[in-house]
PDB file of N, CA and C in Angstrom:
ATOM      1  N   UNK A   1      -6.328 -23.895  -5.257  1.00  0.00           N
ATOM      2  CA  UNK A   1      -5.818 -23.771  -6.589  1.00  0.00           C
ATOM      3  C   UNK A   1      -5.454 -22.312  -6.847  1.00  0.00           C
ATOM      4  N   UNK A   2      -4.302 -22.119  -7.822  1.00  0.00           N
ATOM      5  CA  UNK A   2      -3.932 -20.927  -8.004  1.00  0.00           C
ATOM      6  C   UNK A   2      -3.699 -20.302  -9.728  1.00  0.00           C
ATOM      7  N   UNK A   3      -4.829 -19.692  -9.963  1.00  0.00           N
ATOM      8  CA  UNK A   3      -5.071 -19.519 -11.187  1.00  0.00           C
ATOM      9  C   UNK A   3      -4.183 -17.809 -11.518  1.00  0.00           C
ATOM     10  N   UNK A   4      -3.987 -18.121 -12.744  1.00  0.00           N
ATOM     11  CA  UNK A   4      -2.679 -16.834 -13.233  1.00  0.00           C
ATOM     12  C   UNK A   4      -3.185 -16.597 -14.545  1.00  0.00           C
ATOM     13  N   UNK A   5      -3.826 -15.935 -14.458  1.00  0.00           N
ATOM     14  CA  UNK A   5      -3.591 -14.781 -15.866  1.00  0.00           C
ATOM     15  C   UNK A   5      -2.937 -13.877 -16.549  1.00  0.00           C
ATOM     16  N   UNK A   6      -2.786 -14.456 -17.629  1.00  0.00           N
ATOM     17  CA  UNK A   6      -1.185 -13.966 -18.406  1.00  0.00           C
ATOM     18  C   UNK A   6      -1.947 -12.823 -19.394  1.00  0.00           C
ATOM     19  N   UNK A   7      -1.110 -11.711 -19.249  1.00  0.00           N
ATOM     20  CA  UNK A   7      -1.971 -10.557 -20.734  1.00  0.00           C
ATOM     21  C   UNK A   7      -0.854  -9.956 -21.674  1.00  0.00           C
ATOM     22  N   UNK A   8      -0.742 -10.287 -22.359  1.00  0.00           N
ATOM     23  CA  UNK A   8       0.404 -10.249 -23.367  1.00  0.00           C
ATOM     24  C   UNK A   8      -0.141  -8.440 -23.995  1.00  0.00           C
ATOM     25  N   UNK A   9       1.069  -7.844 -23.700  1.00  0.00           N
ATOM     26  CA  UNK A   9       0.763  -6.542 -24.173  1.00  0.00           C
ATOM     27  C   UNK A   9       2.068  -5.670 -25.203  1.00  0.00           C
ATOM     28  N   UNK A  10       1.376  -4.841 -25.576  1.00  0.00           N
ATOM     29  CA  UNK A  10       2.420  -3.676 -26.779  1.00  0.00           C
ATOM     30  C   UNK A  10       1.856  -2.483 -26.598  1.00  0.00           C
ATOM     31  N   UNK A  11       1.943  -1.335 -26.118  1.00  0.00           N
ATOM     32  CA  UNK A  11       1.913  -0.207 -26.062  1.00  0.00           C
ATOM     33  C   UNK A  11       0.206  -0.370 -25.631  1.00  0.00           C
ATOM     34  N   UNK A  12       0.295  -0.449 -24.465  1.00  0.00           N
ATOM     35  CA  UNK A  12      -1.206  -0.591 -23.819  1.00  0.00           C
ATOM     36  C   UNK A  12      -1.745   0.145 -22.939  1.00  0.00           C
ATOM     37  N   UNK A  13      -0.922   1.244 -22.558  1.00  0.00           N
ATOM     38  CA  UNK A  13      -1.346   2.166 -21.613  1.00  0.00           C
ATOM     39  C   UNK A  13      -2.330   2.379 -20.939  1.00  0.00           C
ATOM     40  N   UNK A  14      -2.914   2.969 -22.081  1.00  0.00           N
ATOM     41  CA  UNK A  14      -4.398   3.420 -22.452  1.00  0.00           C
ATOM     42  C   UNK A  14      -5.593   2.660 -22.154  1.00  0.00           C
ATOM     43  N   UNK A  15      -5.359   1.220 -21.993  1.00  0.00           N
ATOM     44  CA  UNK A  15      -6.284   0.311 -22.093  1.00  0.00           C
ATOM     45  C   UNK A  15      -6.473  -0.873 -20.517  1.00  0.00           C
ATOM     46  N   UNK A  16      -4.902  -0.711 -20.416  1.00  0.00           N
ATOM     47  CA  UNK A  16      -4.398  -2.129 -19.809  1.00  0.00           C
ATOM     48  C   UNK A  16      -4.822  -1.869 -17.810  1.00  0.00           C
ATOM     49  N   UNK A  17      -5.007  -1.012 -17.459  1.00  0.00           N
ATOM     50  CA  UNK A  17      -5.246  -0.731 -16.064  1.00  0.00           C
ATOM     51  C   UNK A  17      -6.945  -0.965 -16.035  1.00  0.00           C
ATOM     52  N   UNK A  18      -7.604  -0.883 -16.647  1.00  0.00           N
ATOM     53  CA  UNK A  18      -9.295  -1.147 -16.982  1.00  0.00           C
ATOM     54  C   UNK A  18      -9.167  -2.686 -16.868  1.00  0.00           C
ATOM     55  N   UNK A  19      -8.469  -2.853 -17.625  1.00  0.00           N
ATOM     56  CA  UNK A  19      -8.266  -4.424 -17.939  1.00  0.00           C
ATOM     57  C   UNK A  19      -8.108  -5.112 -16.785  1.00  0.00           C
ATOM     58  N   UNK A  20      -6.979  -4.950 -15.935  1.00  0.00           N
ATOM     59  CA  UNK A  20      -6.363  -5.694 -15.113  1.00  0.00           C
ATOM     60  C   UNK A  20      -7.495  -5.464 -13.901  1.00  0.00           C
ATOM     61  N   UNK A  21      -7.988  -4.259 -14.118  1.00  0.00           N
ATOM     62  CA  UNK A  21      -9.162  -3.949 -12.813  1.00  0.00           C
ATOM     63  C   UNK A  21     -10.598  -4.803 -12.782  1.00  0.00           C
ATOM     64  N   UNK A  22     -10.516  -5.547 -14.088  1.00  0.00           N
ATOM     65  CA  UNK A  22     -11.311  -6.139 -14.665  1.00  0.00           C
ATOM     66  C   UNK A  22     -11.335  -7.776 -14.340  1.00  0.00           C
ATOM     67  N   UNK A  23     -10.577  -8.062 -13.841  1.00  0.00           N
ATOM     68  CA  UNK A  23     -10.410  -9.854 -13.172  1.00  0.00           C
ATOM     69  C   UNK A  23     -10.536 -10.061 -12.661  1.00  0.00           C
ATOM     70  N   UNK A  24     -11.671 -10.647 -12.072  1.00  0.00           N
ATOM     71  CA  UNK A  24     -12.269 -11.376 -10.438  1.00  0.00           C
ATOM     72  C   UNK A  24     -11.373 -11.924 -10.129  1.00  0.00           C
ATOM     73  N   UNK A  25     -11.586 -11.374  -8.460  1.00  0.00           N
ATOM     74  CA  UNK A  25     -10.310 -11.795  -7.383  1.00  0.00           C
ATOM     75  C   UNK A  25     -10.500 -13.104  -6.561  1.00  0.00           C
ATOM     76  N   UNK A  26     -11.946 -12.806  -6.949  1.00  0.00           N
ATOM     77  CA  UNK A  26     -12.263 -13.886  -5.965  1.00  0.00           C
ATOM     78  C   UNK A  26     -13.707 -15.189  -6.999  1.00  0.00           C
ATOM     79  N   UNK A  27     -12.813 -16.079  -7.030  1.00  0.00           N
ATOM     80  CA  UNK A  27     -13.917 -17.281  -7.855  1.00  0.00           C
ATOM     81  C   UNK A  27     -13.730 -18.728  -6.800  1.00  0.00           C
ATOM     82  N   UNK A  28     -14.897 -18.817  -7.111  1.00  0.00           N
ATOM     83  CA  UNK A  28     -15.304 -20.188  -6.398  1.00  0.00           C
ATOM     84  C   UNK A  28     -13.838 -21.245  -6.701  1.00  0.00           C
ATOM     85  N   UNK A  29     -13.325 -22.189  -5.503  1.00  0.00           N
ATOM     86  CA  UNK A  29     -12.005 -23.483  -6.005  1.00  0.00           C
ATOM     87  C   UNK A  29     -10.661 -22.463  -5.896  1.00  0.00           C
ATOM     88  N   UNK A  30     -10.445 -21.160  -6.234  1.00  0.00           N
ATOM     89  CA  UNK A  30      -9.482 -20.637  -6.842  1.00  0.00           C
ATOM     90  C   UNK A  30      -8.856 -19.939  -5.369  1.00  0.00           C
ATOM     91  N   UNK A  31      -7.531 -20.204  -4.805  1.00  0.00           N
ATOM     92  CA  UNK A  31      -7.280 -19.815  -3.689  1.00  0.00           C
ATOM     93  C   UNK A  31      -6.480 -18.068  -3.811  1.00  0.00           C
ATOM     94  N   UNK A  32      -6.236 -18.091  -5.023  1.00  0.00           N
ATOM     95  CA  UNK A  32      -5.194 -17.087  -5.559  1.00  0.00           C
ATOM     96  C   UNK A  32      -5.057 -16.733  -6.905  1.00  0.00           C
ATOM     97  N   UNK A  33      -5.489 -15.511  -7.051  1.00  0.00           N
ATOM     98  CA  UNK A  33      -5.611 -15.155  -8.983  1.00  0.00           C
ATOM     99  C   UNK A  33      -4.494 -14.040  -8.857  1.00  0.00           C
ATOM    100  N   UNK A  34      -3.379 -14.935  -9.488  1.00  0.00           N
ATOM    101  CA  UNK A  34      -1.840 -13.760  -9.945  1.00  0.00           C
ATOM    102  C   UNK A  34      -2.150 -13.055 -11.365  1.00  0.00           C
ATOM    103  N   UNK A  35      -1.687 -11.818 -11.707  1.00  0.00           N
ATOM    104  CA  UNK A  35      -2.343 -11.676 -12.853  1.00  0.00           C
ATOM    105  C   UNK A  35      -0.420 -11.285 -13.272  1.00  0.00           C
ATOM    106  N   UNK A  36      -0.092 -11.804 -14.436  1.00  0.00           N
ATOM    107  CA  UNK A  36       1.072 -11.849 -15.251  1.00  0.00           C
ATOM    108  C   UNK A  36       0.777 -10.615 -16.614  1.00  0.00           C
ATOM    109  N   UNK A  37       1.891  -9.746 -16.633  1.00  0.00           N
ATOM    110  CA  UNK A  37       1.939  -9.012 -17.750  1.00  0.00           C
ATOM    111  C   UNK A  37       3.261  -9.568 -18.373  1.00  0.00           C
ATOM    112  N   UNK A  38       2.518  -9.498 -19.653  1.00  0.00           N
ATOM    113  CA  UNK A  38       4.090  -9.464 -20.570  1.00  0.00           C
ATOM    114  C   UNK A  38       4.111  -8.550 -21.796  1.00  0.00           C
ATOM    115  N   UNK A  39       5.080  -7.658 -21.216  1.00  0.00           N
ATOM    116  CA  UNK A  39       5.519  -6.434 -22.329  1.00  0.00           C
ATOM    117  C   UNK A  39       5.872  -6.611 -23.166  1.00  0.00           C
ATOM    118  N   UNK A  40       6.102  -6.539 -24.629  1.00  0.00           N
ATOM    119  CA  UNK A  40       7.119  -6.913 -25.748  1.00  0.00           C
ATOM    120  C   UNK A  40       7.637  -5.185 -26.153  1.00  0.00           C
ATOM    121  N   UNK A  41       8.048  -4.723 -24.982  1.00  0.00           N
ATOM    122  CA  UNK A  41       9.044  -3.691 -25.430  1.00  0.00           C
ATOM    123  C   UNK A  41       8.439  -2.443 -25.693  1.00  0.00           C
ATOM    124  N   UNK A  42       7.164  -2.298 -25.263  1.00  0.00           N
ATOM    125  CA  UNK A  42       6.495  -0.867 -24.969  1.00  0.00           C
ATOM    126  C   UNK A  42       7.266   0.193 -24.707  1.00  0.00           C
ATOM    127  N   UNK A  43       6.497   1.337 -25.612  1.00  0.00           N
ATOM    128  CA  UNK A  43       7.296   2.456 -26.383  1.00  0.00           C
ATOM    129  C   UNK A  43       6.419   3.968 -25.353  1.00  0.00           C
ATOM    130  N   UNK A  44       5.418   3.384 -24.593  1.00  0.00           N
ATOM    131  CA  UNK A  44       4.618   3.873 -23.739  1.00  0.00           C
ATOM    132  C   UNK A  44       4.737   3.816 -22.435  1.00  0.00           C
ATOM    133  N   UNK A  45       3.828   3.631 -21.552  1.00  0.00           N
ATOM    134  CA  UNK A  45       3.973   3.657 -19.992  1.00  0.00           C
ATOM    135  C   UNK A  45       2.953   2.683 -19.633  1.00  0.00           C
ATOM    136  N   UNK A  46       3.086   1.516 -20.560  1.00  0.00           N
ATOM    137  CA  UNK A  46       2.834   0.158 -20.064  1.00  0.00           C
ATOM    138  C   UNK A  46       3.032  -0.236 -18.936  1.00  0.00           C
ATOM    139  N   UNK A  47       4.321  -0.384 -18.664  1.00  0.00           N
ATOM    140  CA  UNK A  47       5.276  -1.562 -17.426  1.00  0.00           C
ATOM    141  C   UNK A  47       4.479  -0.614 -16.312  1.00  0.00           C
ATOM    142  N   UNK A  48       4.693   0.931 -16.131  1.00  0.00           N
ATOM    143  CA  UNK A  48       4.436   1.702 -15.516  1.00  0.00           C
ATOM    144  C   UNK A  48       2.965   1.432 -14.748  1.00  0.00           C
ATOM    145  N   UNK A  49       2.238   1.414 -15.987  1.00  0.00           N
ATOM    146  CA  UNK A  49       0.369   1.172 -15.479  1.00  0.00           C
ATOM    147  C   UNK A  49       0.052  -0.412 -15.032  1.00  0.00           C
ATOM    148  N   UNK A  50       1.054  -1.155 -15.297  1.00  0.00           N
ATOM    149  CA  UNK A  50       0.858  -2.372 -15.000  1.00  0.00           C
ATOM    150  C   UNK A  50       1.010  -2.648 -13.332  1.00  0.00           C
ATOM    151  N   UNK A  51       2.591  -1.912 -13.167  1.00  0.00           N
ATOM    152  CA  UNK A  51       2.887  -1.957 -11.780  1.00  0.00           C
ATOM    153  C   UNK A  51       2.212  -0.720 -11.144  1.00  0.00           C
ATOM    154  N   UNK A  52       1.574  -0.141 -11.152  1.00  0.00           N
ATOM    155  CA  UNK A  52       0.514   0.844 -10.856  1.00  0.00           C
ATOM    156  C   UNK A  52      -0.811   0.056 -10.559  1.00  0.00           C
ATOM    157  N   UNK A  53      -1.202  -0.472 -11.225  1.00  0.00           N
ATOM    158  CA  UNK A  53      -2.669  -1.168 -11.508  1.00  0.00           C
ATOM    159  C   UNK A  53      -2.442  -2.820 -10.325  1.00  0.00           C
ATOM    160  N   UNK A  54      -0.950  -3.065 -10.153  1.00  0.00           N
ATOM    161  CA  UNK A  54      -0.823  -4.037  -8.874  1.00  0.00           C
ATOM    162  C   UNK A  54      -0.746  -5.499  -9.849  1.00  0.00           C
ATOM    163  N   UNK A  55       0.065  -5.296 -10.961  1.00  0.00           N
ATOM    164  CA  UNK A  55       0.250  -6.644 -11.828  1.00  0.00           C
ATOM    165  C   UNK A  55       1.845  -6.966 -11.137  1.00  0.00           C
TER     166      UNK A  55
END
């Protein structure tokens, strides 16, 4: 099974690389945890820390 976590973000910089470092990779059943960002147009270096952080 392939579980995806979606994190809906707005100017998250600051916060969002903790976050994403923050989701077990590995859970019992689960063959693959994708983790999904979605920007709504960040005015920061969101997209940046996201694809940095390996989202």
């Amino acid at each position: 099974m392939k579980l995806i976590v979606t994190i809906p973000c707005y100017n998250e910089a600051d916060t969002l690389a903790a976050v994403i470092h923050e989701i077990p990779r590995q859970l019992p059943g689960v063959d693959k945890v994708e983790v999904l960002i979605v920007d709504d147009g960040s005015t920061d270096q969101t997209v940046a820390v996201a694809r940095q952080a390996g989202a």
